[in-house]
C-alpha atoms as a PDB file:
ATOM      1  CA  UNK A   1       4.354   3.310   3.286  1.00  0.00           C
ATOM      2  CA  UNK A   2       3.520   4.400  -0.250  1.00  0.00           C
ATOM      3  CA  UNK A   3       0.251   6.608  -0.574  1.00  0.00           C
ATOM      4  CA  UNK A   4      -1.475   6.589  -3.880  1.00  0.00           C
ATOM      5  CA  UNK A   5      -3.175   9.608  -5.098  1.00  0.00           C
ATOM      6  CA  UNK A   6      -6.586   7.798  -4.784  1.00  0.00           C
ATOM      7  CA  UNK A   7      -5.736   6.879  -0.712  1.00  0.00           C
ATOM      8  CA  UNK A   8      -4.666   3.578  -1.276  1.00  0.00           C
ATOM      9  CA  UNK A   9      -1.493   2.968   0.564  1.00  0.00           C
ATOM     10  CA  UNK A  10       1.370  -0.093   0.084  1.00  0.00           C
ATOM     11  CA  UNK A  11       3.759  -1.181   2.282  1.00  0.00           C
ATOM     12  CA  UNK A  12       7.259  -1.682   0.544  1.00  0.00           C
ATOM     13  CA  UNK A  13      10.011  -3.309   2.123  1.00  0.00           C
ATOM     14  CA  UNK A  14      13.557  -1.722   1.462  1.00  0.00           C
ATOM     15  CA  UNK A  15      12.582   1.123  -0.210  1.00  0.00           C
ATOM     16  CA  UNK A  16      14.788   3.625   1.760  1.00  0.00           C
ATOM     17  CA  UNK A  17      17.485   1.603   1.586  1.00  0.00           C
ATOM     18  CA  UNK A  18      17.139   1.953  -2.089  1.00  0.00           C
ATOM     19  CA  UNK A  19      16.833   5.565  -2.072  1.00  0.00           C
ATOM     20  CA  UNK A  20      19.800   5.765  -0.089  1.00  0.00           C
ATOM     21  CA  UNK A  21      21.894   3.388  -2.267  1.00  0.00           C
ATOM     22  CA  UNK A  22      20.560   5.614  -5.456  1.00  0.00           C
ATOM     23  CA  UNK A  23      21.162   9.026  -3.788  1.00  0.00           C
ATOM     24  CA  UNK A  24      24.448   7.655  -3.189  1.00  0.00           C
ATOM     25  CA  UNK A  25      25.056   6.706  -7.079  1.00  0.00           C
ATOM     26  CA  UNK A  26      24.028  10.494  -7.844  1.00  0.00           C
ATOM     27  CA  UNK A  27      21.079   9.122  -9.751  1.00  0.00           C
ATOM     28  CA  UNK A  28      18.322  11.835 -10.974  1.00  0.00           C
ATOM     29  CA  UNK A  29      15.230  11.648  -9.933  1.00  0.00           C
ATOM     30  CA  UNK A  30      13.638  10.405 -13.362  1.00  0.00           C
ATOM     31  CA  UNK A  31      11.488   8.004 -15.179  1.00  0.00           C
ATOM     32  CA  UNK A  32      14.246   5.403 -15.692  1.00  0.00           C
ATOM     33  CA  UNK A  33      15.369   5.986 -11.866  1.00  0.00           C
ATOM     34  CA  UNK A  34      11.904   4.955 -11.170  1.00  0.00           C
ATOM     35  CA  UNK A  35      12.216   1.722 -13.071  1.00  0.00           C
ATOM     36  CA  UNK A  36      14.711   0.861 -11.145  1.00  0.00           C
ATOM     37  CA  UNK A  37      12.851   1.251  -8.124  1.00  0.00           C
ATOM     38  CA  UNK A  38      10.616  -0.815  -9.053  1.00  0.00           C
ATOM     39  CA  UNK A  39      13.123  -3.520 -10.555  1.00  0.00           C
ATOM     40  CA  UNK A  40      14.825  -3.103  -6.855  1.00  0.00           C
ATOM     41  CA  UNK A  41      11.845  -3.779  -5.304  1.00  0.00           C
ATOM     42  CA  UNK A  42      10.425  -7.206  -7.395  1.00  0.00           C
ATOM     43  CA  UNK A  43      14.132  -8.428  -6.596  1.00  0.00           C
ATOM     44  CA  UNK A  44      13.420  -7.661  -3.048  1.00  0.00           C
ATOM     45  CA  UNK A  45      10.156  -9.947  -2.707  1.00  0.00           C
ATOM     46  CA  UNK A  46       8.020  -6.884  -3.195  1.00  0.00           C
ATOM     47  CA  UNK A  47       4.567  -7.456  -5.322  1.00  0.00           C
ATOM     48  CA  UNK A  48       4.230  -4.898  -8.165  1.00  0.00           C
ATOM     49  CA  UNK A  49       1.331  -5.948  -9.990  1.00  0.00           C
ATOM     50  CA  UNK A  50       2.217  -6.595 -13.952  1.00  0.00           C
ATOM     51  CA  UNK A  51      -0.562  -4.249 -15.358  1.00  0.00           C
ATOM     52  CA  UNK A  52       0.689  -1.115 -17.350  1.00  0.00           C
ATOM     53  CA  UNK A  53      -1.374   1.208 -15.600  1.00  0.00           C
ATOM     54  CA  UNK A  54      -0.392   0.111 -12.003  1.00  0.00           C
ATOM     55  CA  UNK A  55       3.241  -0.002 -13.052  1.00  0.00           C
ATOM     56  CA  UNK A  56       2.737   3.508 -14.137  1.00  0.00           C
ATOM     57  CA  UNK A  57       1.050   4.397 -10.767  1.00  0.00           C
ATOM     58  CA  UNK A  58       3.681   3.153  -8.815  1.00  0.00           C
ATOM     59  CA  UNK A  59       6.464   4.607 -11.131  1.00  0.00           C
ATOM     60  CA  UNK A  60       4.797   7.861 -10.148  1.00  0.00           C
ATOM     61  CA  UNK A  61       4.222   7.474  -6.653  1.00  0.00           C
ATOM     62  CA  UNK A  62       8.103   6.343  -6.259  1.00  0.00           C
ATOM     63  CA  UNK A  63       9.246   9.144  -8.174  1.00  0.00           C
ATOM     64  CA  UNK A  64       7.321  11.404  -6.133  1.00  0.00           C
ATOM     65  CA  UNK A  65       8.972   9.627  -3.257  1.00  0.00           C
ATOM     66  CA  UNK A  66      12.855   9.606  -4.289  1.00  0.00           C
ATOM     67  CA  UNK A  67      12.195  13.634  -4.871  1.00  0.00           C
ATOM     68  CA  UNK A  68      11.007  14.108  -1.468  1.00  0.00           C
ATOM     69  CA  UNK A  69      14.118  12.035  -0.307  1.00  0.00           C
ATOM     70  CA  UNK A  70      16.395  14.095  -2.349  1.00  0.00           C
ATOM     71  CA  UNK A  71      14.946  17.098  -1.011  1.00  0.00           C
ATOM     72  CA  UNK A  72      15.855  15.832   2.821  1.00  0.00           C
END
């Protein structure tokens, strides 16, 4: 479950497989790793609304999650 800084919170589906599958590649935890989260998760059925600023919010909140993921 992704949490959003204002409380709002998505369910994603496959998301730790895809951290585990891009841990795995030895990818950094950056703003183009985060892209592909999100291009992972689209493929995957997943809605990511199309707006710049949402995209951006979820960019973020991913990132935020593949650090803590790196850090277990």
């Amino acid at each position: 479950m992704l949490r959003f800084p204002d409380g709002t919170q998505a369910r994603v589906n496959g998301l730790v497989e895809i951290l585990a599958d891009l841990h795995s590649q030895g990818k950094e935890a950056n703003q183009e790793t985060a892209e592909e989260i999100i291009n992972r998760l689209e493929a995957g059925k997943n809605y990511i609304p199309s707006s710049d600023r949402t995209r951006k919010e979820f960019a973020h909140v991913l990132l935020k999650e593949y650090q803590e993921y790196l850090r277990k």
